[in-house]
N, C-alpha and C. Protein backbone atom coordinates (compact mmCIF):
# COMPACT_ATOMS: atom_id res chain seq x y z
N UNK A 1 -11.24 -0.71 23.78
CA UNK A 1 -11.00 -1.39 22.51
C UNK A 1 -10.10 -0.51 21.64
N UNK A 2 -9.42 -1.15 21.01
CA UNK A 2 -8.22 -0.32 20.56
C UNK A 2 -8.63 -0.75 18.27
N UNK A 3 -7.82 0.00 17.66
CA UNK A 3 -8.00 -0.18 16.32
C UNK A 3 -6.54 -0.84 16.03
N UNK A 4 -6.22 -2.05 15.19
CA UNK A 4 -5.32 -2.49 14.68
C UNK A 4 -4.73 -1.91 13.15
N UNK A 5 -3.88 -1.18 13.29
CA UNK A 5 -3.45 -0.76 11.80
C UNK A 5 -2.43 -1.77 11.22
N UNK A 6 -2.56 -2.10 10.18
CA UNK A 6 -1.48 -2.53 9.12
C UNK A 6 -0.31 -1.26 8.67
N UNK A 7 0.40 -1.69 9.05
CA UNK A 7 1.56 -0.68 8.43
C UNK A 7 2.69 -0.91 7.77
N UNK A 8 2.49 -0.91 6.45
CA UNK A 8 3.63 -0.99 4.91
C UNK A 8 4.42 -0.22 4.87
N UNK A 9 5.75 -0.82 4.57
CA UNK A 9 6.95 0.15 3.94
C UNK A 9 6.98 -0.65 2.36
N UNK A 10 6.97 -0.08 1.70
CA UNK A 10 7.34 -0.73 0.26
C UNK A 10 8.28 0.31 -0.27
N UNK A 11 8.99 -0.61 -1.31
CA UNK A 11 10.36 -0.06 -2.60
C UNK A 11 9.40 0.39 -3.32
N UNK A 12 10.40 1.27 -4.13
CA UNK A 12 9.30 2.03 -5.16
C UNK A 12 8.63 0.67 -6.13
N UNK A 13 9.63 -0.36 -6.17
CA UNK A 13 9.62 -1.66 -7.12
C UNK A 13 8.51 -2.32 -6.92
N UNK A 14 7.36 -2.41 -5.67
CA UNK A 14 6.46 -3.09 -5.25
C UNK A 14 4.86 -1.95 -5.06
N UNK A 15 5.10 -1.14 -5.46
CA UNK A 15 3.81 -0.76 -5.82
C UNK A 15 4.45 0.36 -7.27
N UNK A 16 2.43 0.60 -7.50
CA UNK A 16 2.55 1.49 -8.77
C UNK A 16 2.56 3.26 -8.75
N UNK A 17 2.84 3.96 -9.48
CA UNK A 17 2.30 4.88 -9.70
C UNK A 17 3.07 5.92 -8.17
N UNK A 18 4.05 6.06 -7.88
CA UNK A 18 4.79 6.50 -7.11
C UNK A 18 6.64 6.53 -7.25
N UNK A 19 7.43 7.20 -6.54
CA UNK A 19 8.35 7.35 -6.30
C UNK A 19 9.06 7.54 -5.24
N UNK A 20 10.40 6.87 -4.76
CA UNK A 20 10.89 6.25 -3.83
C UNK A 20 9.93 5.29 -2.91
N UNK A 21 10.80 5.28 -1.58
CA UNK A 21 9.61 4.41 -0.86
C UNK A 21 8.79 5.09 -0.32
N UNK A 22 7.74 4.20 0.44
CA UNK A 22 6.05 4.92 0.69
C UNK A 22 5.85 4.09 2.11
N UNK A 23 5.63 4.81 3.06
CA UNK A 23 5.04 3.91 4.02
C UNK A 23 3.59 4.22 4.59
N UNK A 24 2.76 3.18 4.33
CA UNK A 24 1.14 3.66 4.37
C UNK A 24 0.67 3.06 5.57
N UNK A 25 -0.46 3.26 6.00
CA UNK A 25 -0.99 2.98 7.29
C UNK A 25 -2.33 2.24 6.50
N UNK A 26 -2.58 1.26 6.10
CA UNK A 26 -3.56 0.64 5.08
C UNK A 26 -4.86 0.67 6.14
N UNK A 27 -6.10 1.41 5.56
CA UNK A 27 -7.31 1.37 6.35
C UNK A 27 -8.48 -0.24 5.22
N UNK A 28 -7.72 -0.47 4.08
CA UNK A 28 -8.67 -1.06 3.36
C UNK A 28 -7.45 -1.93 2.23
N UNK A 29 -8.02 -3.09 1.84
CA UNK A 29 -7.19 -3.82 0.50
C UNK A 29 -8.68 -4.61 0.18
N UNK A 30 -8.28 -4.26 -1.26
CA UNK A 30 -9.13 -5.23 -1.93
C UNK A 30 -8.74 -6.47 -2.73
N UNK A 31 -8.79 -7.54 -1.54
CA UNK A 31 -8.59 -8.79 -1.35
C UNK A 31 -8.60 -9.33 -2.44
N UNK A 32 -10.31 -9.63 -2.46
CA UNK A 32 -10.74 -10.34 -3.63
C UNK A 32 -10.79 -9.84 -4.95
N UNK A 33 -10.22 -8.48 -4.98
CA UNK A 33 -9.84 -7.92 -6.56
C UNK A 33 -8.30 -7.90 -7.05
N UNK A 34 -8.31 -8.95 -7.55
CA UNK A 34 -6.70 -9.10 -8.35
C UNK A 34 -6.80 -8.10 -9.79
N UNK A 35 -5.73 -7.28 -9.61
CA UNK A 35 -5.56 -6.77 -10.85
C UNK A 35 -4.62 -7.18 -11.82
N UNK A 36 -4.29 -7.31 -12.87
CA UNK A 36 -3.48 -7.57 -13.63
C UNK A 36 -2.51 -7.02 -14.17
N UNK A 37 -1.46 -6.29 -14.39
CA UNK A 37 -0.83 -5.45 -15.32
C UNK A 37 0.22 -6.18 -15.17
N UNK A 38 1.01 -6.27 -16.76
CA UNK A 38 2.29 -6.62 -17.18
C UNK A 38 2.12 -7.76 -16.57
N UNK A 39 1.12 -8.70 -16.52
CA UNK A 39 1.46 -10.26 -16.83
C UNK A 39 1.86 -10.73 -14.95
N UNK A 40 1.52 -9.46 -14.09
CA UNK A 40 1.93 -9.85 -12.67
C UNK A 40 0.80 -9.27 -12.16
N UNK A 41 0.28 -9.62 -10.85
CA UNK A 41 -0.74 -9.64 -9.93
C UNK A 41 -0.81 -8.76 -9.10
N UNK A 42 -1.62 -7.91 -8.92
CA UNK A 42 -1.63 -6.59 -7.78
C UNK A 42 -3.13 -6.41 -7.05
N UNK A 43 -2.82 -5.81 -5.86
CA UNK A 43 -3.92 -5.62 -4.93
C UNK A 43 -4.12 -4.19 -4.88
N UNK A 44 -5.30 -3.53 -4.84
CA UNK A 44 -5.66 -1.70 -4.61
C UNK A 44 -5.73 -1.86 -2.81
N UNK A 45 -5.21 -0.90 -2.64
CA UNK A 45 -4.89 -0.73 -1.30
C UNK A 45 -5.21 0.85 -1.33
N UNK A 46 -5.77 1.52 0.14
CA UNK A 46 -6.35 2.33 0.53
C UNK A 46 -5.71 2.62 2.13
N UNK A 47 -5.23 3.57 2.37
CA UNK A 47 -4.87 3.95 3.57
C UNK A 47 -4.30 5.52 3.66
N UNK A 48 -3.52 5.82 4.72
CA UNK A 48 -2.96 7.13 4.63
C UNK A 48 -1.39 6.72 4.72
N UNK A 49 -0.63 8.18 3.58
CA UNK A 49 0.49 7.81 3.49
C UNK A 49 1.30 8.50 5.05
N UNK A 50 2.24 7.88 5.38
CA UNK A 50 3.17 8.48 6.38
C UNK A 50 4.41 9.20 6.14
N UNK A 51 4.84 10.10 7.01
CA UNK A 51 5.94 10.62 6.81
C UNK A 51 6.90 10.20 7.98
N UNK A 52 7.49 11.13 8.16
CA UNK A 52 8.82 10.80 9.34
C UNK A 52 8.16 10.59 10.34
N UNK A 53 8.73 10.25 11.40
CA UNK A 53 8.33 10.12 12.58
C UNK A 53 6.43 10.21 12.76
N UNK A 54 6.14 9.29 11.44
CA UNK A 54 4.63 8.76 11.56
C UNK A 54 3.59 9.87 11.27
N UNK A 55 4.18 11.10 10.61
CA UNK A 55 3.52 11.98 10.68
C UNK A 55 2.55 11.77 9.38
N UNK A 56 0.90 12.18 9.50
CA UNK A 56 0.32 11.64 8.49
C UNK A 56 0.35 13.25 7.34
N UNK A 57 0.54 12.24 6.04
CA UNK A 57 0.97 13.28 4.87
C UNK A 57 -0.76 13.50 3.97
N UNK A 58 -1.46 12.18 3.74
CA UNK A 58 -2.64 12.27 3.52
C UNK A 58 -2.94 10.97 2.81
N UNK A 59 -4.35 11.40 2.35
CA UNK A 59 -4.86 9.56 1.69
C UNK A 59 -4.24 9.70 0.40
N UNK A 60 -3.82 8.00 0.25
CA UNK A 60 -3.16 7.67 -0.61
C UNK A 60 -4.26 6.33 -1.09
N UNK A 61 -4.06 5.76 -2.63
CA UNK A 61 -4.29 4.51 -2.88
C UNK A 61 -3.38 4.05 -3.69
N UNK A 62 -2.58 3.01 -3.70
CA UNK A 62 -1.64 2.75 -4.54
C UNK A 62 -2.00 0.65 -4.81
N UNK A 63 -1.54 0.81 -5.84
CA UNK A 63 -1.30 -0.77 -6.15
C UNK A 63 -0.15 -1.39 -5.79
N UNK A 64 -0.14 -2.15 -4.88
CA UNK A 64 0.53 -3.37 -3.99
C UNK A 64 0.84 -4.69 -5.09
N UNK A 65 2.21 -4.66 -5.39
CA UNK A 65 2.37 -6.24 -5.56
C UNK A 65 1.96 -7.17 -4.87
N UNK A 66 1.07 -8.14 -5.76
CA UNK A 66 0.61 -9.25 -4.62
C UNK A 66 1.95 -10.48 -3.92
N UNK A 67 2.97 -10.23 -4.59
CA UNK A 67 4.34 -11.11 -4.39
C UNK A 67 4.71 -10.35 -2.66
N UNK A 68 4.06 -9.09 -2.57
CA UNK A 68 4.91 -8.60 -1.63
C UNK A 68 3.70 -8.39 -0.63
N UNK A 69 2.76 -8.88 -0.52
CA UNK A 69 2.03 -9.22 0.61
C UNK A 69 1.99 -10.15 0.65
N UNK A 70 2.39 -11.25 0.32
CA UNK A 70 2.55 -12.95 0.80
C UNK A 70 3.38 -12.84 1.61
């Protein structure tokens, strides 16, 4: 049995609280918790961030535009 990872690249434009892009290996999103800020919709997301060639940098949680997981 194998583990399925989700794996995000986002612009700095689609999540919060970071700079340039971020590519995370998401272990967790919280679905059913919409957050609100500035009048637009976001998801807390939980995973580890990646570096080059997949190398893991460490845990990250960042807020996900919900426009950009549809």
């Amino acid at each position: 049995m194998t583990d399925a990872f989700v794996i995000l690249t986002l612009a700095e434009n689609d999540y919060l609280y970071g700079t340039g892009t971020i590519t995370i290996r998401v272990r967790r999103m919280h679905s059913g918790a919409l957050i609100s800020y500035h009048d637009e919709a976001w998801y807390e997301i939980h995973g580890v961030q990646l570096g080059r060639a997949g190398r893991e940098l460490g845990e990250r949680t960042v807020l996900v535009r919900a426009a950009r997981l549809r």
